[in-house]
C-alpha atoms as a PDB file:
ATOM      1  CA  UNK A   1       0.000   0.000   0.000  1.00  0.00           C
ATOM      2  CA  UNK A   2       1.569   3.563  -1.350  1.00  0.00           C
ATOM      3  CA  UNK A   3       1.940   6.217   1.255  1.00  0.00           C
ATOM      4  CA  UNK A   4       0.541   9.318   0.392  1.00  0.00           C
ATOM      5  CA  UNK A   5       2.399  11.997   0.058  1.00  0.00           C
ATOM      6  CA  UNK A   6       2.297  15.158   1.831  1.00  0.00           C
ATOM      7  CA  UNK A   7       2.089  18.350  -0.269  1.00  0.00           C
ATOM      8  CA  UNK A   8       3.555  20.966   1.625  1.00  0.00           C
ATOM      9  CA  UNK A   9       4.892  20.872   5.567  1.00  0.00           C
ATOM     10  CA  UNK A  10       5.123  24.323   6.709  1.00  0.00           C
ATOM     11  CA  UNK A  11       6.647  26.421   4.501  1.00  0.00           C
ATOM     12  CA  UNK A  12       8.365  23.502   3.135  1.00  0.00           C
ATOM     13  CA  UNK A  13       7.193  21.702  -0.081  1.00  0.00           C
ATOM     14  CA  UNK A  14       7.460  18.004  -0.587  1.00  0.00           C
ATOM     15  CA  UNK A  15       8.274  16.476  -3.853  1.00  0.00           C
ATOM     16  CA  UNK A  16       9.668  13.071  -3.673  1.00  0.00           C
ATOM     17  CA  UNK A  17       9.591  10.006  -1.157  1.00  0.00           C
ATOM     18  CA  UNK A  18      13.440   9.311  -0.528  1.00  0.00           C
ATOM     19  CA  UNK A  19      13.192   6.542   1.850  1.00  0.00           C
ATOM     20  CA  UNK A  20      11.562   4.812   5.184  1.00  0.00           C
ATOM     21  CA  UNK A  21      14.167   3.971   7.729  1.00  0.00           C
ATOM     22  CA  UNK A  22      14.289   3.450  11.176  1.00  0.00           C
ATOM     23  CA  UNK A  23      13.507   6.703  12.467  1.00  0.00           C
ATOM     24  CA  UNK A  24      11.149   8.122   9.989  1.00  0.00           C
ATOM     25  CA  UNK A  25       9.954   9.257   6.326  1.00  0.00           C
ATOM     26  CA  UNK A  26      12.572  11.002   4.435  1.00  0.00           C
ATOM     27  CA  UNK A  27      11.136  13.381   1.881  1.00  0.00           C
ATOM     28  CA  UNK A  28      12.977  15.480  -0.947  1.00  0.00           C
ATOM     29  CA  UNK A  29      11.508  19.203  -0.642  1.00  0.00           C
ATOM     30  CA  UNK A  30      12.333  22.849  -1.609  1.00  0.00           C
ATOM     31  CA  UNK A  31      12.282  25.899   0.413  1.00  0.00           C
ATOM     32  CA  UNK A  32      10.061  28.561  -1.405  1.00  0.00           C
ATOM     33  CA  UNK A  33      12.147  30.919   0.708  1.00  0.00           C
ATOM     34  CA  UNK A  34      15.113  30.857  -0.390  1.00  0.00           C
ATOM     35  CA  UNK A  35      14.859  28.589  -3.602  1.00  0.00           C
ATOM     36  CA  UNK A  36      16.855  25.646  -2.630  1.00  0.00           C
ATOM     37  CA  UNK A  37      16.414  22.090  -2.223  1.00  0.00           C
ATOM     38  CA  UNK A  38      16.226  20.568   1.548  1.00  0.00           C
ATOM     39  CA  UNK A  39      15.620  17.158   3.005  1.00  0.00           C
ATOM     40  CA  UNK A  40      12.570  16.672   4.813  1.00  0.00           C
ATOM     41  CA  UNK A  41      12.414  13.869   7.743  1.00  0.00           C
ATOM     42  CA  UNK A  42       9.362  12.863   9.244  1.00  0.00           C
ATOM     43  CA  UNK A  43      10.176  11.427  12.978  1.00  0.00           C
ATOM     44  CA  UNK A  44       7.587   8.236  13.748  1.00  0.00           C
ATOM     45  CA  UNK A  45       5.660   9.310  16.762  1.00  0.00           C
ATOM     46  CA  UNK A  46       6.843   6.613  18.837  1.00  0.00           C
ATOM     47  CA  UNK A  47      10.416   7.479  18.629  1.00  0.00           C
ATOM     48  CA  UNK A  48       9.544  10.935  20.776  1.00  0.00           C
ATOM     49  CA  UNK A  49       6.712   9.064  22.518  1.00  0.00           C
ATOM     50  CA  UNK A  50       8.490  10.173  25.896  1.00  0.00           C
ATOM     51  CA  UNK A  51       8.426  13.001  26.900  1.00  0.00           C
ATOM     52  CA  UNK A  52      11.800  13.160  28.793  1.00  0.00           C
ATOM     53  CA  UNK A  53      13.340  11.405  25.538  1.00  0.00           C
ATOM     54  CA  UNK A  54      11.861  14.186  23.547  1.00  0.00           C
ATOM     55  CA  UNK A  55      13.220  17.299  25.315  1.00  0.00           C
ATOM     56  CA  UNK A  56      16.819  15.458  25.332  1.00  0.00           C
ATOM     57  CA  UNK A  57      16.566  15.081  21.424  1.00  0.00           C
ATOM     58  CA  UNK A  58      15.048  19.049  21.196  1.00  0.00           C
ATOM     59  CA  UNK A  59      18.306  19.822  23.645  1.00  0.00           C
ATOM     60  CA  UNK A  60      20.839  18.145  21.082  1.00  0.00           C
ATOM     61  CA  UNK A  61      19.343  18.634  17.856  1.00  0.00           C
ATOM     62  CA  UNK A  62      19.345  22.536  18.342  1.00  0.00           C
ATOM     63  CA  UNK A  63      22.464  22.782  19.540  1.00  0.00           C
ATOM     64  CA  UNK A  64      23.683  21.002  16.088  1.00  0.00           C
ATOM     65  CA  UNK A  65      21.200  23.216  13.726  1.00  0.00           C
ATOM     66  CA  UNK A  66      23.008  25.750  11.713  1.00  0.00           C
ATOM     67  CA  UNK A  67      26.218  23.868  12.726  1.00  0.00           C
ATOM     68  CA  UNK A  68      28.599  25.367   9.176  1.00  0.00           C
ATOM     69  CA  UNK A  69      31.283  22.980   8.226  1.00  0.00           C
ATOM     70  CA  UNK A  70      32.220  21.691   4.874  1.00  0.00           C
ATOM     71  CA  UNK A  71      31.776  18.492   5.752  1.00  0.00           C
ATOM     72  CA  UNK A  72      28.656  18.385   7.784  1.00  0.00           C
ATOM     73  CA  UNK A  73      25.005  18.368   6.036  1.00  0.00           C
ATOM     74  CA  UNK A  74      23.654  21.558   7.571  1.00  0.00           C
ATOM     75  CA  UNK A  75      20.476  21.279   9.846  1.00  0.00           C
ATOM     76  CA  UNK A  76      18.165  23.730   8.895  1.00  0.00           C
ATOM     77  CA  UNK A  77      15.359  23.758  10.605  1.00  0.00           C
ATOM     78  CA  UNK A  78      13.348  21.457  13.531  1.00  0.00           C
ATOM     79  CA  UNK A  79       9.413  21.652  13.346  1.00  0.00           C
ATOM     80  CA  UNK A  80       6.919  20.175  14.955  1.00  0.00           C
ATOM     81  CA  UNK A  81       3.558  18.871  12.746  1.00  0.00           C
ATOM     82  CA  UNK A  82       0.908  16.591  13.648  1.00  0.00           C
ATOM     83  CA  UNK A  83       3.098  15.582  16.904  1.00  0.00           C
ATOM     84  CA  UNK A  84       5.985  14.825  15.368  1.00  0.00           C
ATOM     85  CA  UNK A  85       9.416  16.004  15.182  1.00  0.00           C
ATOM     86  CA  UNK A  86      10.907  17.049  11.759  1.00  0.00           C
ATOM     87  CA  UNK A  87      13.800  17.963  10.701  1.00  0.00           C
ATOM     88  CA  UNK A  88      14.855  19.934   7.663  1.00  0.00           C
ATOM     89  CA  UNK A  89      18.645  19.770   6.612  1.00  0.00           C
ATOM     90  CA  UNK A  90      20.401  20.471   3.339  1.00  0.00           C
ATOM     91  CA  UNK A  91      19.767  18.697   0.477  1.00  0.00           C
ATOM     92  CA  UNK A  92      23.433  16.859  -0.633  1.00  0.00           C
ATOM     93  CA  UNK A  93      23.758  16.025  -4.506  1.00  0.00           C
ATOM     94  CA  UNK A  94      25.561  12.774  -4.603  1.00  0.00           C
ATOM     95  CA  UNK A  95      25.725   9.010  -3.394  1.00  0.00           C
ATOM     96  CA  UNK A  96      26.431   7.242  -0.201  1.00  0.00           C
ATOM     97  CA  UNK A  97      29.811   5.532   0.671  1.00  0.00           C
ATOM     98  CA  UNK A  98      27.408   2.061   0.813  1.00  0.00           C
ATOM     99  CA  UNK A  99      26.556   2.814  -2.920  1.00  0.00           C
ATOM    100  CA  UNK A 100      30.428   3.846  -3.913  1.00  0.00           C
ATOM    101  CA  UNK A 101      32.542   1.018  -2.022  1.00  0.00           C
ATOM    102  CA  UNK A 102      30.362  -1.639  -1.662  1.00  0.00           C
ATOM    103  CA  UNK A 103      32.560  -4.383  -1.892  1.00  0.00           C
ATOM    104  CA  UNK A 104      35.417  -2.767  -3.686  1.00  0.00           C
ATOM    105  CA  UNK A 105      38.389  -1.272  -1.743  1.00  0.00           C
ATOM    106  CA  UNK A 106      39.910   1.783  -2.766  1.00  0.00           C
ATOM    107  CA  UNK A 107      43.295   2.852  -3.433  1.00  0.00           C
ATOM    108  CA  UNK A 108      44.829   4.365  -0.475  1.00  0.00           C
ATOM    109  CA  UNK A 109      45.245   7.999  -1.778  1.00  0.00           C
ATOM    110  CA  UNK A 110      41.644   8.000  -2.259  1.00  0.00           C
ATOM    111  CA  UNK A 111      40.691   6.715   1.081  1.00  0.00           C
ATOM    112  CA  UNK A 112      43.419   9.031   2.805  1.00  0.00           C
ATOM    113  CA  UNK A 113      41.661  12.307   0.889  1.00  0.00           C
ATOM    114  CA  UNK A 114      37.979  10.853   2.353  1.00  0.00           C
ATOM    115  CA  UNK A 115      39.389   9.724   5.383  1.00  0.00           C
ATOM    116  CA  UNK A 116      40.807  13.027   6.293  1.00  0.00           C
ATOM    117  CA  UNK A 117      37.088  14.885   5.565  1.00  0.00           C
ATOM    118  CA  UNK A 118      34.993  12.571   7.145  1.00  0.00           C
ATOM    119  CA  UNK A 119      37.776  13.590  10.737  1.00  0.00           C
ATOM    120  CA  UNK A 120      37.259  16.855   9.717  1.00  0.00           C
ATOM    121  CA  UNK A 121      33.729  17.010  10.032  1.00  0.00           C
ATOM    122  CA  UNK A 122      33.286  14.868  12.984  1.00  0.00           C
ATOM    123  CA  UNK A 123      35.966  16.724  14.413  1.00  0.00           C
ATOM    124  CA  UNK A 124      33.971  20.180  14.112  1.00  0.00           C
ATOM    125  CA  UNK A 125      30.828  17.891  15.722  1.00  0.00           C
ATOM    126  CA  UNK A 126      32.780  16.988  19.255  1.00  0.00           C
ATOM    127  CA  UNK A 127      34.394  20.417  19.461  1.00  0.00           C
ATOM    128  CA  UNK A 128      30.808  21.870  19.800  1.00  0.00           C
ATOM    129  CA  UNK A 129      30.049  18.794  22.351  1.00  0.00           C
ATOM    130  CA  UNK A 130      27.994  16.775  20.280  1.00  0.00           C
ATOM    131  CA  UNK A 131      27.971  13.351  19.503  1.00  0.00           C
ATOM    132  CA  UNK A 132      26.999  11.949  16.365  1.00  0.00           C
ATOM    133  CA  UNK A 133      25.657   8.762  17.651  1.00  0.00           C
ATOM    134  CA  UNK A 134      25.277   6.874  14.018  1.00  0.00           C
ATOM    135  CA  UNK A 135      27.954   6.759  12.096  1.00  0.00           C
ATOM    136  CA  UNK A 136      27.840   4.089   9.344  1.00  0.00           C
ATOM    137  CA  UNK A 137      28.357   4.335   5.290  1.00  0.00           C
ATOM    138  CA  UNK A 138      24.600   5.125   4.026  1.00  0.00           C
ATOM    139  CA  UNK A 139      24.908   8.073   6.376  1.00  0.00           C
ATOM    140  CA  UNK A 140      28.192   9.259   4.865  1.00  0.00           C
ATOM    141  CA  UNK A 141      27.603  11.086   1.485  1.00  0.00           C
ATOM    142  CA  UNK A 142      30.101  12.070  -1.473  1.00  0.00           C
ATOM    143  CA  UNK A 143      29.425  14.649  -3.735  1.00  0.00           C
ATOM    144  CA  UNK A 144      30.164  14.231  -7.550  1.00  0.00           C
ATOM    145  CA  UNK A 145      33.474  16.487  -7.193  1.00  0.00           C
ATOM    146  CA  UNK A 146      34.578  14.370  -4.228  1.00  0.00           C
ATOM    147  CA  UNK A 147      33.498  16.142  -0.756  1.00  0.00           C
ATOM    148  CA  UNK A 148      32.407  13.960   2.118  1.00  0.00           C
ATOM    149  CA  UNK A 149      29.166  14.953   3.981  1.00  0.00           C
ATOM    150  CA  UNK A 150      27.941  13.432   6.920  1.00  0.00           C
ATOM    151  CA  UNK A 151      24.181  13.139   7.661  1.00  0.00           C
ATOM    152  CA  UNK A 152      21.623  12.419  10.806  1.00  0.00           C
ATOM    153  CA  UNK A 153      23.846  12.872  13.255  1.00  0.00           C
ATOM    154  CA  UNK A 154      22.550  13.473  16.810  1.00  0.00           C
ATOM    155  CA  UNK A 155      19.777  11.367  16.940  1.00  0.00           C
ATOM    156  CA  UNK A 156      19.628   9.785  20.427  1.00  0.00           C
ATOM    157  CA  UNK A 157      18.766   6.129  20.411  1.00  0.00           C
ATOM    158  CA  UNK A 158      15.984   5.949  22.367  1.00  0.00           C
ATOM    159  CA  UNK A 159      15.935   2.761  25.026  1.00  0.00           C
ATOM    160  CA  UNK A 160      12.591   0.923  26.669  1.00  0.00           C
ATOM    161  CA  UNK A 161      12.841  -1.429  29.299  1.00  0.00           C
ATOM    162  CA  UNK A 162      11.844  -4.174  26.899  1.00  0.00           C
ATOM    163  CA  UNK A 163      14.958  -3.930  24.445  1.00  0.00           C
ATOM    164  CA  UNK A 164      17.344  -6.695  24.988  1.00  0.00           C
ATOM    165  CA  UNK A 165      21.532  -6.200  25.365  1.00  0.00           C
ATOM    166  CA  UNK A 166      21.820  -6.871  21.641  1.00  0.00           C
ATOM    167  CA  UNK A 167      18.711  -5.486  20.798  1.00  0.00           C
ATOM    168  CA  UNK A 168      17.169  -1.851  18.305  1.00  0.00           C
ATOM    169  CA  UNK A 169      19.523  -2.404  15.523  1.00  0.00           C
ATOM    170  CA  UNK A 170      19.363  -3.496  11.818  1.00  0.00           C
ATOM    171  CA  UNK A 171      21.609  -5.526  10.363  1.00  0.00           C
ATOM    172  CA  UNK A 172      23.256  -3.299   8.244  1.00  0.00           C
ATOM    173  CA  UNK A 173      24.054  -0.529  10.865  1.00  0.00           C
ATOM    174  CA  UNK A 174      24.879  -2.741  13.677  1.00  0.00           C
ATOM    175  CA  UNK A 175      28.277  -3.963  11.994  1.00  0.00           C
ATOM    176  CA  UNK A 176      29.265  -0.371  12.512  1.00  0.00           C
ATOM    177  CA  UNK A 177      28.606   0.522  15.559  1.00  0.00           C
ATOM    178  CA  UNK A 178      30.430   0.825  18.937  1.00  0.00           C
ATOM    179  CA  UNK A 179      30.608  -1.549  21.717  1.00  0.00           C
ATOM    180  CA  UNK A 180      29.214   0.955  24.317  1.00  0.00           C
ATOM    181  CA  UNK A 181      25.871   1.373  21.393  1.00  0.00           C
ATOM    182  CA  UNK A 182      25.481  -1.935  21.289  1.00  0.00           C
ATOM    183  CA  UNK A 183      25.374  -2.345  25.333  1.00  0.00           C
ATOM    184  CA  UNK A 184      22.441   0.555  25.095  1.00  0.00           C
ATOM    185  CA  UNK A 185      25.182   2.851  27.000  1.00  0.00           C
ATOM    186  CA  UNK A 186      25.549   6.625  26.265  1.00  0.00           C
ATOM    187  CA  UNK A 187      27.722   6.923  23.215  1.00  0.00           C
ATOM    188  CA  UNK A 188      31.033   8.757  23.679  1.00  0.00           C
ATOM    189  CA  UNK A 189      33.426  10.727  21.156  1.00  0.00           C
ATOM    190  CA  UNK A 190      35.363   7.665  21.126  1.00  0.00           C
ATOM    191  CA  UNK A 191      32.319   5.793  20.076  1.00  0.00           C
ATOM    192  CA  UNK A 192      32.325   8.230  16.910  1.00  0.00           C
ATOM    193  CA  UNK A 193      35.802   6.919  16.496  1.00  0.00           C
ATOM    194  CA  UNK A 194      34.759   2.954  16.664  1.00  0.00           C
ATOM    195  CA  UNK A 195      32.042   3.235  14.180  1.00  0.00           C
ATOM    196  CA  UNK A 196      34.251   5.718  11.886  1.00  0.00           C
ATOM    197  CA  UNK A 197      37.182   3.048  12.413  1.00  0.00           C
ATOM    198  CA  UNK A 198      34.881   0.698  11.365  1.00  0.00           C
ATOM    199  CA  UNK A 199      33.967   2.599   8.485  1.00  0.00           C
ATOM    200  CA  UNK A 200      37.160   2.835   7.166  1.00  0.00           C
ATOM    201  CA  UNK A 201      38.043  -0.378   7.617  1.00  0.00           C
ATOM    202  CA  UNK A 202      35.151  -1.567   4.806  1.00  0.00           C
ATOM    203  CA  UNK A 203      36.947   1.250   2.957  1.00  0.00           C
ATOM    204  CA  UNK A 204      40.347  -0.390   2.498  1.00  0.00           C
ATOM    205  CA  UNK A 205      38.981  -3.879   2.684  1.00  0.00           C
ATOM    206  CA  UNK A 206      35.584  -3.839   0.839  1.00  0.00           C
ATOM    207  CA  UNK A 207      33.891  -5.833   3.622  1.00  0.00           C
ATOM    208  CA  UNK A 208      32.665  -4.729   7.114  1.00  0.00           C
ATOM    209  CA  UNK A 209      35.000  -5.095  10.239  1.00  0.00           C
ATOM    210  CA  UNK A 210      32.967  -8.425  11.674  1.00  0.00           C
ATOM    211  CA  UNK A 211      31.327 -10.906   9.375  1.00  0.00           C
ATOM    212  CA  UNK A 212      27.787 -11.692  11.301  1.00  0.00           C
ATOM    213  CA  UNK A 213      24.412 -11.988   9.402  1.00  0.00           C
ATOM    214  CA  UNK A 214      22.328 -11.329  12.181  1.00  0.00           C
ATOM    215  CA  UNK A 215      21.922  -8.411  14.471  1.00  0.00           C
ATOM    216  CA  UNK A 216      22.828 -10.779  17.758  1.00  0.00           C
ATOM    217  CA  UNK A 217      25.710 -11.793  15.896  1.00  0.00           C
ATOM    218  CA  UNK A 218      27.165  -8.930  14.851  1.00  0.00           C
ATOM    219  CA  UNK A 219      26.519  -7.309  18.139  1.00  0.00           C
ATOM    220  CA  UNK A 220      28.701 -10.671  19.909  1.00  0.00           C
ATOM    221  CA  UNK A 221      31.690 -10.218  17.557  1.00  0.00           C
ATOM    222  CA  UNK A 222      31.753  -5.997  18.523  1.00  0.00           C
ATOM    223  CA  UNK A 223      31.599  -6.914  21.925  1.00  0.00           C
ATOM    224  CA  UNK A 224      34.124  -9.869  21.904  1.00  0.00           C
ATOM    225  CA  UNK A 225      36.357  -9.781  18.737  1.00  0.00           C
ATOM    226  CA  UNK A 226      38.813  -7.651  17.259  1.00  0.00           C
ATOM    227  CA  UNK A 227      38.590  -7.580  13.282  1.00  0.00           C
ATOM    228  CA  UNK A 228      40.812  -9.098  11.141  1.00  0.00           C
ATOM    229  CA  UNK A 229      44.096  -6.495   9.516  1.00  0.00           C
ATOM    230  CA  UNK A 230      44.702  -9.373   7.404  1.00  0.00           C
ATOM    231  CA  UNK A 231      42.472  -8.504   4.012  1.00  0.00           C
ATOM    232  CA  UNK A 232      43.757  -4.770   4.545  1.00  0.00           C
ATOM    233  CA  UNK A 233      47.320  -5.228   4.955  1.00  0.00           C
ATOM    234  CA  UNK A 234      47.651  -7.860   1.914  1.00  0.00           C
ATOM    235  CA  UNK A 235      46.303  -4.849  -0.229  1.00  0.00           C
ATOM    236  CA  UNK A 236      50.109  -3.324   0.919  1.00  0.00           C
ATOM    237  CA  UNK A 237      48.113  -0.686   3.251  1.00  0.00           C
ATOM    238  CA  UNK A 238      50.800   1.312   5.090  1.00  0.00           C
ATOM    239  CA  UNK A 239      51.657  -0.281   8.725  1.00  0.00           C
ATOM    240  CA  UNK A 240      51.021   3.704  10.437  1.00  0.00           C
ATOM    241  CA  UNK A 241      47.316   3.237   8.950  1.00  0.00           C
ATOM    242  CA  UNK A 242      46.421  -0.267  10.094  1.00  0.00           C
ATOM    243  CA  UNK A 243      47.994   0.641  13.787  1.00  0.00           C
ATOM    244  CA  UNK A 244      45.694   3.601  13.541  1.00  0.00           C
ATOM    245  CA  UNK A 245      42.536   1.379  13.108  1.00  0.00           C
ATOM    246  CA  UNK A 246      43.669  -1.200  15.375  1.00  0.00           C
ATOM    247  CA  UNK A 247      43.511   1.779  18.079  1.00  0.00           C
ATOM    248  CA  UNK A 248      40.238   3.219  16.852  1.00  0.00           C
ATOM    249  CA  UNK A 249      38.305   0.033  17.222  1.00  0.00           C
ATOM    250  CA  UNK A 250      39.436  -1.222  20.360  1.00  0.00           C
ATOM    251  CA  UNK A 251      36.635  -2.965  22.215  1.00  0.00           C
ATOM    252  CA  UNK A 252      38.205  -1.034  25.507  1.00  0.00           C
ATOM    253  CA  UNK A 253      37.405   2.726  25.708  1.00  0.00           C
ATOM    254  CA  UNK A 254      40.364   3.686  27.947  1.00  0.00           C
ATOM    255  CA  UNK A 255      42.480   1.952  24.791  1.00  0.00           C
ATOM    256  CA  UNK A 256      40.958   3.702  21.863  1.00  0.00           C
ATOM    257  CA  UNK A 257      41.610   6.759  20.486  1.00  0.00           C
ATOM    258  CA  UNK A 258      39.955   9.008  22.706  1.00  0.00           C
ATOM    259  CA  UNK A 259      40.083  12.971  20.427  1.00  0.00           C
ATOM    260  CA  UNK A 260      39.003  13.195  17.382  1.00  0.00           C
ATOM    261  CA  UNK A 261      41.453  16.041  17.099  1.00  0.00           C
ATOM    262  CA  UNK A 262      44.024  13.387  17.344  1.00  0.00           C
ATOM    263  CA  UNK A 263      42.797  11.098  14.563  1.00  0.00           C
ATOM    264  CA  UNK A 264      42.464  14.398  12.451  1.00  0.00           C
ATOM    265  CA  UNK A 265      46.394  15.478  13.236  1.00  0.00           C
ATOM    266  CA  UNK A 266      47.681  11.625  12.725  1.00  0.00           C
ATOM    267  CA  UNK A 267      45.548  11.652   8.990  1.00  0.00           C
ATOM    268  CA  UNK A 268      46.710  14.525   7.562  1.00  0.00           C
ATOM    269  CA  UNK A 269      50.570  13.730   8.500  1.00  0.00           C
ATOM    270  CA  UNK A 270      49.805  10.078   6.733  1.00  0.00           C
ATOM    271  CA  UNK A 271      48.338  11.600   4.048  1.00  0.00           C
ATOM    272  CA  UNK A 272      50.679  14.636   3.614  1.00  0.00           C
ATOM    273  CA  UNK A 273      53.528  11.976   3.621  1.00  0.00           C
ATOM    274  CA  UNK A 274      52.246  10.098   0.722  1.00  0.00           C
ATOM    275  CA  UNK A 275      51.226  12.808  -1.120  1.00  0.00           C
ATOM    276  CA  UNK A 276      55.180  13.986  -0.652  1.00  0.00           C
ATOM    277  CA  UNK A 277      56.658  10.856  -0.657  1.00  0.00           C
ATOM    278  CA  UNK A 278      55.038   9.875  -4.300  1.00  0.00           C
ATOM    279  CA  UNK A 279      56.252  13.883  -5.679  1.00  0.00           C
ATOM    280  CA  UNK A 280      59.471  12.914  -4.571  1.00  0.00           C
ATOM    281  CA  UNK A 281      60.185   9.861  -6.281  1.00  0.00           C
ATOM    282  CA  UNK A 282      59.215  11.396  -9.011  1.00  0.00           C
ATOM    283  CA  UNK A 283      60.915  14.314  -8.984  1.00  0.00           C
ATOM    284  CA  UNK A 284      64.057  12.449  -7.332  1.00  0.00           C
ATOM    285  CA  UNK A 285      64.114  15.416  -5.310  1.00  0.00           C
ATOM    286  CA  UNK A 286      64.452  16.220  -1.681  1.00  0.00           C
ATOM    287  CA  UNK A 287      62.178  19.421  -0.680  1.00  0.00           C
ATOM    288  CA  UNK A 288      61.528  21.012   2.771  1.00  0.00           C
ATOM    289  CA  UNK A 289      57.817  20.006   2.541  1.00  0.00           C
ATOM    290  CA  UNK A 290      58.952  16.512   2.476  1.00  0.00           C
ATOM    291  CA  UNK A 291      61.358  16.968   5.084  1.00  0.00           C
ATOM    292  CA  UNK A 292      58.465  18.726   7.225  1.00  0.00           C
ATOM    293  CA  UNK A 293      55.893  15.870   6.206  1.00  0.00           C
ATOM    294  CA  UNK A 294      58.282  13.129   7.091  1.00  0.00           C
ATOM    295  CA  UNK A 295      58.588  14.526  10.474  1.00  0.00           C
ATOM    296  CA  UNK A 296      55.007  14.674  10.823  1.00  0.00           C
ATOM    297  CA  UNK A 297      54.532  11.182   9.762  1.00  0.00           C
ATOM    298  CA  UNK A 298      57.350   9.549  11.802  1.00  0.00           C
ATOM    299  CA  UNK A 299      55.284  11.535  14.735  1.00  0.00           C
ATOM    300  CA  UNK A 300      52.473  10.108  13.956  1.00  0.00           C
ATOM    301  CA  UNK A 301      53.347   6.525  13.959  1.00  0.00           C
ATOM    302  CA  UNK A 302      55.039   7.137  17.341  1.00  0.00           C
ATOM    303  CA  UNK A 303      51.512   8.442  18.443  1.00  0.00           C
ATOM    304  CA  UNK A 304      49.895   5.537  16.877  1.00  0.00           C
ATOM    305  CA  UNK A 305      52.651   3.369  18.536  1.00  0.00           C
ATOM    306  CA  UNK A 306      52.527   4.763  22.106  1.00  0.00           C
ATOM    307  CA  UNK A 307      48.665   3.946  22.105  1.00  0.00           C
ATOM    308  CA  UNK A 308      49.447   0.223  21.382  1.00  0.00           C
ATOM    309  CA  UNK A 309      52.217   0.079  24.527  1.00  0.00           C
ATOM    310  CA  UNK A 310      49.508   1.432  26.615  1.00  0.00           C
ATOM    311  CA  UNK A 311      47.026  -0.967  25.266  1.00  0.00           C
ATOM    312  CA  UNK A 312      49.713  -3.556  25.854  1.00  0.00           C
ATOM    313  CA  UNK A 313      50.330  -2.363  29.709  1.00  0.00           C
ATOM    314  CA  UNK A 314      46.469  -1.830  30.759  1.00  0.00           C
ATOM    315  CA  UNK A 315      44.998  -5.403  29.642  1.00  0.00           C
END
């Protein structure tokens, strides 16, 4: 049975169903306003249903409207109609990382460039104190001349006293989320950095971090496992850059990377070292940028390395 489709909410007009997920109706739209196109999403009642729940989500989602970052979908707007929350945010022309990568790796150059913008953005998200809460690659969005947007970000996970421990995920978000999300705990920055390890690990791999089929699965392995570096590092994936995700999705908070300010520094030195390392054996020439990037890079690893010998000392 076809759902009908709203004509106009608010000021807003509605021209296309985009999808149903988990949290609500996602509509294409304009603003007559201003001319440009938005995304409209519908919350389902029940997600608000409480009322506590509901003034927690208000609290966070209007701290993160009109949040201006490159790499951030902008929230535009938060309405209520017909008792439900709705939320108006920029319309992004382009495709999801799911519909890019899915099951093809990339080269490393292009995951360092992506890599590096989806820190950035999440980066800009924890220095105004917000969480994103649901990181995984449908919600991560590439534009046709390459820039990373991420999308429905602080949208707390509402609990009842019915869901189980491994419970209130689908299968194809729960592979990417964080050990404290998938014990129903409050997600931290360093849960950001899980699911974002995670992400970049189907990145360079072309399959998710743990292998499950079902949500109880998945959820077990997160919990229990660490992932396997072996399909990434026969792909000849520099050693700094498989430390770095080994430290991002440790099951142990105190042993992941805890700033994403940190992630963001160790990136760009990777990445600024490649970029320079490639020039100069081309060039057979030694310049002070790659003097400056090697210095960043060999700091970096040492970073990278330090984290594992704590790791190593705090079982």
């Amino acid at each position: 049975m076809e759902t009908s489709l709203p004509k106009r909410i608010f000021q807003y007009e509605i021209h296309d169903l985009i999808g149903c997920g988990q949290n609500g109706e996602v509509y294409k739209g304009a603003d007559p306003t201003s001319g440009s196109e938005v995304v409209v999403k519908l919350l389902h009642p029940e997600v608000t249903a409480d009322n506590g729940f509901r003034h927690r989500c208000r609290k966070l989602l209007n701290t993160a409207r009109g949040l201006d970052h490159p790499n951030l979908a902008v929230l535009h707007d938060i309405i209520e109609h017909d008792n439900r929350i709705v939320l108006v945010s920029e319309f992004v022309q382009g495709e999801s990382l799911e519909q890019m990568f899915a099951g093809t790796p990339v080269a490393v150059a292009s995951f360092l460039d992506k890599a590096v913008q989806m820190a950035q953005g999440l980066e800009h998200l924890h220095h105004a104190e917000l969480v994103h809460g649901n990181l995984h690659p449908s919600n991560i969005l590439v534009t046709p001349d390459g820039q990373i947007k991420l999308t429905d970000f602080c949208l707390p996970r509402r609990l009842t006293d019915s869901q189980s421990e491994l419970g209130g995920f689908r299968p194809g978000t729960v592979a990417f989320a964080s050990p404290e999300e998938v014990r129903h705990e409050q997600p931290l920055p360093s849960s950001d950095l899980f699911s974002l390890g995670a992400v970049y690990y189907l990145m360079l791999s072309g399959r998710p971090p743990f292998p499950g089929q079902s949500v109880t699965d998945l959820s077990r392995q997160i919990l229990t496992r660490r992932p396997d570096y072996a399909a990434i590092s026969g792909r000849r994936v520099p050693g700094e850059i498989i430390l770095l995700l080994r430290r991002m999705m440790s099951a142990k908070d105190d042993e992941r990377c805890a700033e994403s300010s940190e992630l963001l520094v160790t990136l760009e030195a990777i990445s600024g070292f490649q970029r320079d390392s490639k020039e100069h054996r081309g060039s057979h020439a030694r310049t002070q940028s790659h003097r400056f990037y090697l210095l960043l890079s060999l700091l970096a690893i040492l970073m990278v390395l330090l984290w594992s010998v704590i790791a190593k000392n705090h079982p």
